[in-house]
C-alpha atoms as a PDB file:
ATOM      1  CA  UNK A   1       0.000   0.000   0.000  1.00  0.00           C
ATOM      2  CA  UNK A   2       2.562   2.611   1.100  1.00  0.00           C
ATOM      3  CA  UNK A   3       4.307   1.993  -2.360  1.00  0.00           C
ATOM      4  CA  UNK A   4       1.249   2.316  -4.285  1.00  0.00           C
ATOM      5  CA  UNK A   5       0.763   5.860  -2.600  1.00  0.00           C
ATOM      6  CA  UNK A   6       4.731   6.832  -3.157  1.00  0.00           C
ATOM      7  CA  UNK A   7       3.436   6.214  -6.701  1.00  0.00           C
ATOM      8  CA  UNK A   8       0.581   8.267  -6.993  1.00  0.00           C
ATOM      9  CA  UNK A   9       2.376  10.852  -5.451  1.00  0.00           C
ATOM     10  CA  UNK A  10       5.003  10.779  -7.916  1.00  0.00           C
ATOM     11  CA  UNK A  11       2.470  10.625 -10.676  1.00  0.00           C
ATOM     12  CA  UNK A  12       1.023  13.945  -8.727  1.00  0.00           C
ATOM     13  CA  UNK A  13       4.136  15.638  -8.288  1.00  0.00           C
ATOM     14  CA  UNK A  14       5.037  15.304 -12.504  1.00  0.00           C
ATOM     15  CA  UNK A  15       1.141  16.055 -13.555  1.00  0.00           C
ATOM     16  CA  UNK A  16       1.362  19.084 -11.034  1.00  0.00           C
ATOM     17  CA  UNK A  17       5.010  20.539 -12.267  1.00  0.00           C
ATOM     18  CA  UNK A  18       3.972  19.723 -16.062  1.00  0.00           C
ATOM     19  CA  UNK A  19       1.381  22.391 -15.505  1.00  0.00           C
ATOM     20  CA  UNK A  20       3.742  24.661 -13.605  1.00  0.00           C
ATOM     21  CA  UNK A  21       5.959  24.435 -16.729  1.00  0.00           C
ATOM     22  CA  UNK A  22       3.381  24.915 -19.356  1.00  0.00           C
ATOM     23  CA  UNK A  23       1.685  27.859 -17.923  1.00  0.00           C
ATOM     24  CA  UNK A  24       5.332  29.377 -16.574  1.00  0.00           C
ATOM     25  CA  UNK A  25       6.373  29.294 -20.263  1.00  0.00           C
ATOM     26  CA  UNK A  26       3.581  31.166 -21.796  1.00  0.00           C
ATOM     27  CA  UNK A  27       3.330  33.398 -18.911  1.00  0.00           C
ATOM     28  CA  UNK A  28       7.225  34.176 -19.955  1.00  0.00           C
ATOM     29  CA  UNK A  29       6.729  34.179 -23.555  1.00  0.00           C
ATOM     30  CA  UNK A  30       3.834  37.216 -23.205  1.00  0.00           C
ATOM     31  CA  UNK A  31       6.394  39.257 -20.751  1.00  0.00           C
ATOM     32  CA  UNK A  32       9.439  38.890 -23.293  1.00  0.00           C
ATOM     33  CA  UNK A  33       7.516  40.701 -26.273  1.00  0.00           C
ATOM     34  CA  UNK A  34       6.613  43.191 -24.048  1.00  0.00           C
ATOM     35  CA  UNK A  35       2.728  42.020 -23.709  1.00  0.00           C
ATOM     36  CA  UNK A  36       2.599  43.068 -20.249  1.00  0.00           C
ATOM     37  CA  UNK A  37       2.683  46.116 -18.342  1.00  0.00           C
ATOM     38  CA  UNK A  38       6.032  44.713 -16.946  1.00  0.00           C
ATOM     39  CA  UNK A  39       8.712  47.121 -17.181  1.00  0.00           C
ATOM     40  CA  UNK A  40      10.721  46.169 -20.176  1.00  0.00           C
ATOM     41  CA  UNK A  41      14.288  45.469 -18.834  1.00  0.00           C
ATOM     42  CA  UNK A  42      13.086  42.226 -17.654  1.00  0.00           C
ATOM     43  CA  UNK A  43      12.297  41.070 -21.313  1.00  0.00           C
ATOM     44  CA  UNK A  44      15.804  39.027 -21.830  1.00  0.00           C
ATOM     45  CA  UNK A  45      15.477  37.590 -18.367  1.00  0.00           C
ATOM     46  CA  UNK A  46      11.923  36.426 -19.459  1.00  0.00           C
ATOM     47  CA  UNK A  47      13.248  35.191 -22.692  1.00  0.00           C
ATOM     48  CA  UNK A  48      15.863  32.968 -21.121  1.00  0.00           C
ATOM     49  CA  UNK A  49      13.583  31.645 -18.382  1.00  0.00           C
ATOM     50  CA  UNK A  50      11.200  30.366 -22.027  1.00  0.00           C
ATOM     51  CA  UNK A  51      14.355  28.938 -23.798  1.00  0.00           C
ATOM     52  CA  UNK A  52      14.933  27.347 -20.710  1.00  0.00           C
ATOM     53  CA  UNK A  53      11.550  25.840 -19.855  1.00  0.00           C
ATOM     54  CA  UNK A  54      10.448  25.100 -23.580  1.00  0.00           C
ATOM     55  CA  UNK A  55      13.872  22.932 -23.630  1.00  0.00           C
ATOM     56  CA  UNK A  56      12.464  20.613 -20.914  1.00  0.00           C
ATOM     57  CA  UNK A  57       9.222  20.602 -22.518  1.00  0.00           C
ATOM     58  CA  UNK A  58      11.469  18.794 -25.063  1.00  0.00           C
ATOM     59  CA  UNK A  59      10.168  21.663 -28.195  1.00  0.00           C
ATOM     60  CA  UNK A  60      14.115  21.519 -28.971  1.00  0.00           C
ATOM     61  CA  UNK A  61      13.949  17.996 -29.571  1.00  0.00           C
ATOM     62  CA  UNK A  62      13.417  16.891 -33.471  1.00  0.00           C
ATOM     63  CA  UNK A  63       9.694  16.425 -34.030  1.00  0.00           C
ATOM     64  CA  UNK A  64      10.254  12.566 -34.328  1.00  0.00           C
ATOM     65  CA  UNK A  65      12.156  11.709 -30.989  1.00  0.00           C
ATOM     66  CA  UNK A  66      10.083   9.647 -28.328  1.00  0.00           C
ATOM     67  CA  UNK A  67      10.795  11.951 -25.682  1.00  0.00           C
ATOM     68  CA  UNK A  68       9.276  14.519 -27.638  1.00  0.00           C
ATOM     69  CA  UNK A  69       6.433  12.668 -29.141  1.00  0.00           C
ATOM     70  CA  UNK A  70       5.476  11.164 -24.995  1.00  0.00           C
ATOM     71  CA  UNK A  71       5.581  14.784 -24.021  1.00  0.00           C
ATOM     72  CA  UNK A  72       3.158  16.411 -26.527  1.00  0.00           C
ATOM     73  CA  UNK A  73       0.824  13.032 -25.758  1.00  0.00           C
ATOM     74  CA  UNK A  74       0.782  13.879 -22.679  1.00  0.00           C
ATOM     75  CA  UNK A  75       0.018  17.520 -22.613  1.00  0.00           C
ATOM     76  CA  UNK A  76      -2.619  16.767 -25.313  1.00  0.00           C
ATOM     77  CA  UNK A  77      -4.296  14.330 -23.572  1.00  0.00           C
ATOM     78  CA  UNK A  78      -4.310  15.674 -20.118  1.00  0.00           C
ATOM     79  CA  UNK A  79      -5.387  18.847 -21.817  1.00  0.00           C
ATOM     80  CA  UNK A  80      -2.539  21.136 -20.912  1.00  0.00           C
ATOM     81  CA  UNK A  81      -0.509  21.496 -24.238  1.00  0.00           C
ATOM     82  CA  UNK A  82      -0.966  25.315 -23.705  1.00  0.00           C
ATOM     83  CA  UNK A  83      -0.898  27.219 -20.338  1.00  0.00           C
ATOM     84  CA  UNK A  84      -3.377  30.044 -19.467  1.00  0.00           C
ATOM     85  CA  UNK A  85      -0.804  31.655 -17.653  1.00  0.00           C
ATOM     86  CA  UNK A  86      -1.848  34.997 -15.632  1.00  0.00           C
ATOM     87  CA  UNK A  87      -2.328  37.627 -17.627  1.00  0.00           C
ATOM     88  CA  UNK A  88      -5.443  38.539 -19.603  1.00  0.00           C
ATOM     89  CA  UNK A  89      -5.358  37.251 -23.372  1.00  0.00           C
ATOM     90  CA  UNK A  90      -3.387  39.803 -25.413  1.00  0.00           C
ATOM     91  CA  UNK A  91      -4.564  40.705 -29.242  1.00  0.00           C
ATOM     92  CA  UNK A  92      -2.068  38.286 -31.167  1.00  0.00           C
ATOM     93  CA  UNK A  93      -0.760  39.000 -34.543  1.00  0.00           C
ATOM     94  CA  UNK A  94      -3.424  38.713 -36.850  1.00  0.00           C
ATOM     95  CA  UNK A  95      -2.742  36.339 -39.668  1.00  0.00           C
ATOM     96  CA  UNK A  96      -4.049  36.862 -43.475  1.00  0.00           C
ATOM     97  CA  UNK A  97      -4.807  34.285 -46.251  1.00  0.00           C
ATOM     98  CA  UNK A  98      -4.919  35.371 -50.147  1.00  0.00           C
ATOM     99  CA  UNK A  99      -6.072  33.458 -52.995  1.00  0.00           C
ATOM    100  CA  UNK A 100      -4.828  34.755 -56.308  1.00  0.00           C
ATOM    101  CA  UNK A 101      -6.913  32.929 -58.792  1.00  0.00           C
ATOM    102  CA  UNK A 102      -5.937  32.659 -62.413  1.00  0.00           C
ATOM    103  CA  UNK A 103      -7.968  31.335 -65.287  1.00  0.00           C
ATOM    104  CA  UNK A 104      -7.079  29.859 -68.782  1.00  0.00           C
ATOM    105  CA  UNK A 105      -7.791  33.507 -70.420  1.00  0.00           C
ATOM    106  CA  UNK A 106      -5.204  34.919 -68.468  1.00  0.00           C
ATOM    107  CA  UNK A 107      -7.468  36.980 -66.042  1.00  0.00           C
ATOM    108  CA  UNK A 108      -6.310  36.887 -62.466  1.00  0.00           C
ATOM    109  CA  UNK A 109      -8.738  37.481 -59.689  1.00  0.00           C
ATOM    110  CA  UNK A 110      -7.964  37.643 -55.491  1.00  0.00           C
ATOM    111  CA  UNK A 111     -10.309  35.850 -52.761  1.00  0.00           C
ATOM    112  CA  UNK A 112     -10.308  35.633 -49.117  1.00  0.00           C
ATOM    113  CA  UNK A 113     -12.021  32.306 -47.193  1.00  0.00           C
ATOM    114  CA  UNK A 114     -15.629  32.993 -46.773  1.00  0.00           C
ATOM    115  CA  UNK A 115     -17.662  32.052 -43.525  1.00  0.00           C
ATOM    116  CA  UNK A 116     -21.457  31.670 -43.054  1.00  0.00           C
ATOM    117  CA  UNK A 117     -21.770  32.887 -39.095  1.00  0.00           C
ATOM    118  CA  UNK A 118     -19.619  34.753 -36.472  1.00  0.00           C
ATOM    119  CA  UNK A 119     -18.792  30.972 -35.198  1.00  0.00           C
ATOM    120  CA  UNK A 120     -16.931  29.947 -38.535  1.00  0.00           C
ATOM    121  CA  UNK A 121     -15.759  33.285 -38.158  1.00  0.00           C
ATOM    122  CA  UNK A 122     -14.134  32.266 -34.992  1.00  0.00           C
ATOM    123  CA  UNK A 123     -12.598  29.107 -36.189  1.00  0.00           C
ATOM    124  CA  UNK A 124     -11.394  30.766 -39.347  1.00  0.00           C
ATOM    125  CA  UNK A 125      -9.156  33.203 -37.446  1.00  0.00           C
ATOM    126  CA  UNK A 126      -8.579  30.025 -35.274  1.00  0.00           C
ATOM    127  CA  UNK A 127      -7.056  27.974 -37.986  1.00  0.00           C
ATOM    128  CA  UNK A 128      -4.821  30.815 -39.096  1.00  0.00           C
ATOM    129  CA  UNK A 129      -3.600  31.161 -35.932  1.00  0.00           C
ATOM    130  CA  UNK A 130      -2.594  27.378 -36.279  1.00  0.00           C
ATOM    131  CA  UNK A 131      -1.249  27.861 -40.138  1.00  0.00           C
ATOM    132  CA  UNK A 132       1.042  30.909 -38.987  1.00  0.00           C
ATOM    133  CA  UNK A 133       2.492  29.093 -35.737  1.00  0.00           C
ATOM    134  CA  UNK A 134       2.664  25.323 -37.096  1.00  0.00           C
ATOM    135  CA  UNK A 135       6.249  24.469 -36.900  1.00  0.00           C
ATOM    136  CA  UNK A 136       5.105  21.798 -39.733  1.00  0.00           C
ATOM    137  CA  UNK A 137       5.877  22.787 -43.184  1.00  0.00           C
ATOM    138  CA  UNK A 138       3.983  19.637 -44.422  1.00  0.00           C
ATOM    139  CA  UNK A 139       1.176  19.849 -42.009  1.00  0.00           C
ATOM    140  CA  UNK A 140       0.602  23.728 -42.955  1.00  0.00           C
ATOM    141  CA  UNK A 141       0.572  22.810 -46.831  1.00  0.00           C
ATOM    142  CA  UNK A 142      -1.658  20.790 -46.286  1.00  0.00           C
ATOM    143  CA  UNK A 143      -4.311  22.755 -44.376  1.00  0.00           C
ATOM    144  CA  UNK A 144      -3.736  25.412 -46.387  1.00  0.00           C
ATOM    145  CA  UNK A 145      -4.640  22.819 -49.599  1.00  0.00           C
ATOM    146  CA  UNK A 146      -7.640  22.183 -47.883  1.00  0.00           C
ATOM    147  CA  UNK A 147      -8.764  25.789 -47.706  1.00  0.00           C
ATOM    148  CA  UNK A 148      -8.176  26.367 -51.177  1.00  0.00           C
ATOM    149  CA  UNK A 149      -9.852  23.503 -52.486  1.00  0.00           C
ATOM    150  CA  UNK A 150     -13.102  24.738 -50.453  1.00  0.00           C
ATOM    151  CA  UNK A 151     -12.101  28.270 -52.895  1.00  0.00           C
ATOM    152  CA  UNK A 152     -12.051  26.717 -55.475  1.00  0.00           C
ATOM    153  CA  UNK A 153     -14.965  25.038 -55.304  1.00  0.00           C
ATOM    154  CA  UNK A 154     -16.858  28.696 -56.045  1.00  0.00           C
ATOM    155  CA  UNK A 155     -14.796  29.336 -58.849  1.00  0.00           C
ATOM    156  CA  UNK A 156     -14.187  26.097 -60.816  1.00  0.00           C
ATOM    157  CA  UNK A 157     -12.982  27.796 -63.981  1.00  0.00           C
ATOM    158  CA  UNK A 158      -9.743  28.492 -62.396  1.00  0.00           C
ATOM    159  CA  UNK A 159      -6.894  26.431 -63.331  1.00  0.00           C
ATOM    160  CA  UNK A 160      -4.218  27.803 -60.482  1.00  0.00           C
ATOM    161  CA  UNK A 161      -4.701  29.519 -57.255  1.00  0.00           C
ATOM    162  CA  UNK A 162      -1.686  31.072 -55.762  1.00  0.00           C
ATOM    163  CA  UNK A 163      -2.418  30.641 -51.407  1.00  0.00           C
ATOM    164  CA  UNK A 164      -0.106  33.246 -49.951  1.00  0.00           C
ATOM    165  CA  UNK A 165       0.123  33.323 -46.193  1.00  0.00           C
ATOM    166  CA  UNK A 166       1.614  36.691 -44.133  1.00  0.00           C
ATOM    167  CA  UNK A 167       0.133  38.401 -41.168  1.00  0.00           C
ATOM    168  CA  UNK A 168      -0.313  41.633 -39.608  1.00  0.00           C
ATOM    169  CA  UNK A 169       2.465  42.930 -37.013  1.00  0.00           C
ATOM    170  CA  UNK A 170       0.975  45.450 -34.684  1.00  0.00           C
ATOM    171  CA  UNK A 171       2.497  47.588 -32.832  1.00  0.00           C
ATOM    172  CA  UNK A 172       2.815  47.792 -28.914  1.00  0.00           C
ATOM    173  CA  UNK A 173       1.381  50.575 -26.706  1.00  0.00           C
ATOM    174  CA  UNK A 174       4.320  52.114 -26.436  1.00  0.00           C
ATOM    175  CA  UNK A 175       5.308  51.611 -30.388  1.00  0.00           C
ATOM    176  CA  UNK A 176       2.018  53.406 -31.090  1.00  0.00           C
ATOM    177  CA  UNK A 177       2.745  56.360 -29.081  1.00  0.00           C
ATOM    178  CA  UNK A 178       5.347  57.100 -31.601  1.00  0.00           C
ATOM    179  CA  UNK A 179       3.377  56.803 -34.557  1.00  0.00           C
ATOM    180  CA  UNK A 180       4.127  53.297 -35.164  1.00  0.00           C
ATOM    181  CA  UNK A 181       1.418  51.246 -37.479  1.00  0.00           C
ATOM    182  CA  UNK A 182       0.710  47.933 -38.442  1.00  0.00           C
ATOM    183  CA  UNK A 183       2.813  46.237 -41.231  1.00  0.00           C
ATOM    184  CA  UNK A 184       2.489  43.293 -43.471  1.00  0.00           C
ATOM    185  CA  UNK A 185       4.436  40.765 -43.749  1.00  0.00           C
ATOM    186  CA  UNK A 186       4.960  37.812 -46.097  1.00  0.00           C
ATOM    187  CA  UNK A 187       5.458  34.165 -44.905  1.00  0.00           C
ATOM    188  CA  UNK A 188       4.424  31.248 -47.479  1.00  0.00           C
ATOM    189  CA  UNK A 189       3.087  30.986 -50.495  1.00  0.00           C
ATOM    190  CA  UNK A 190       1.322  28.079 -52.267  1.00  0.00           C
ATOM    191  CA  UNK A 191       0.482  27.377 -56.190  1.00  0.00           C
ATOM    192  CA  UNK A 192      -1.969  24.582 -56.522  1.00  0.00           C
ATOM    193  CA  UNK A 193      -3.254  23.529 -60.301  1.00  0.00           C
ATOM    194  CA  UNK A 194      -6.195  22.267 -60.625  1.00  0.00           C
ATOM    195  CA  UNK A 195      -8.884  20.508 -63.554  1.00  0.00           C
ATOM    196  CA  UNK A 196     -11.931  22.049 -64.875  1.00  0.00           C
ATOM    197  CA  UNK A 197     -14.081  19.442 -63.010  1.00  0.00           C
ATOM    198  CA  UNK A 198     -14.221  20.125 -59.076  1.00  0.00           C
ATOM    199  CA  UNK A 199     -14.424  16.054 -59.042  1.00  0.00           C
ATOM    200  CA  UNK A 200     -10.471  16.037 -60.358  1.00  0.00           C
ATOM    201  CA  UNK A 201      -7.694  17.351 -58.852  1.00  0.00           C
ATOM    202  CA  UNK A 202      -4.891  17.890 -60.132  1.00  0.00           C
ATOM    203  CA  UNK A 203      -1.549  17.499 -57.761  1.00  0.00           C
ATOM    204  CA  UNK A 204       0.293  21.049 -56.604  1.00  0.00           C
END
């Protein structure tokens, strides 16, 4: 018996400290770009305190190694992948998705993803969030594939779409005291050729 409880103690002690760590790590991440009404010298010491617990989260680790791979399981499972930390949620970079749409006749039209409710509208800005911070270059092909095919579906006469991911850097509070504005900035882009029929697809 008095093993059994050294054991769920232990398995305490780890769940308890992986939360710790998660929510630690965010709560660093907001302070070192200044998200906070922290003063701003402590910025580098909240950057090293991340580097240092992201590393035993195991994010430096190659996506494939077990250590890794039992970590992100874990979090995922237990529901604690991402911390809420303790400071109100700050406005995050906002992340943009362009079609540029070109037909046989050589005209070239642009598109955004459409939504039918303030919910989709949600998830949209959701799954952007997830295209701009996916540390998968396959995995955000993909999703990004999948968006445009959903396009493309309202404008089968195209035979390319171009998909070009960027984002919108705003400024801080104090940035914008000095006149500082939001800037664009580009980060992927996709082309994607497809058939005439929406039934065929032709391979990027």
């Amino acid at each position: 018996m008095l093993h059994r409880r050294q054991l769920y103690l232990v398995c305490f002690c780890f769940h308890f400290l992986f939360i710790l760590t998660v929510c630690w790590r965010d709560t660093l991440y907001f302070i070192e770009r200044g998200y906070t009404g922290l003063p701003s010298f402590l910025n580098p010491y909240a950057q090293k305190g991340e580097a240092i617990l992201s590393t035993a989260l195991g994010t430096d680790l190659e996506t494939s190694h077990p250590v890794r791979q039992a970590l992100n399981t874990y979090g995922h499972l237990a529901g604690i992948e991402a911390g809420y930390a303790y400071f109100a949620p700050n406005v995050p970079n906002s992340y943009k998705l362009v079609f540029e749409l070109h037909y046989p006749d050589g005209r070239i039209e642009y598109d955004l993803p459409h939504v039918s409710s303030h919910g989709a509208g949600l998830r949209l800005a959701t799954l952007l969030d997830n295209l701009g911070d996916t540390p998968s270059d396959e995995l955000r092909e993909v999703m990004v594939k999948m968006v445009a095919y959903s396009v493309w579906r309202s404008h089968p006469d195209a035979t390319m779409i171009r998909a070009v991911l960027g984002f919108s850097r705003l400024p801080t509070a104090a940035q914008f005291r000095v006149g500082t504005r939001e800037s664009n900035e580009f980060l992927y882009a996709y082309d994607l050729l497809f058939s005439s029929s929406p039934g065929q697809k032709n391979a990027p």
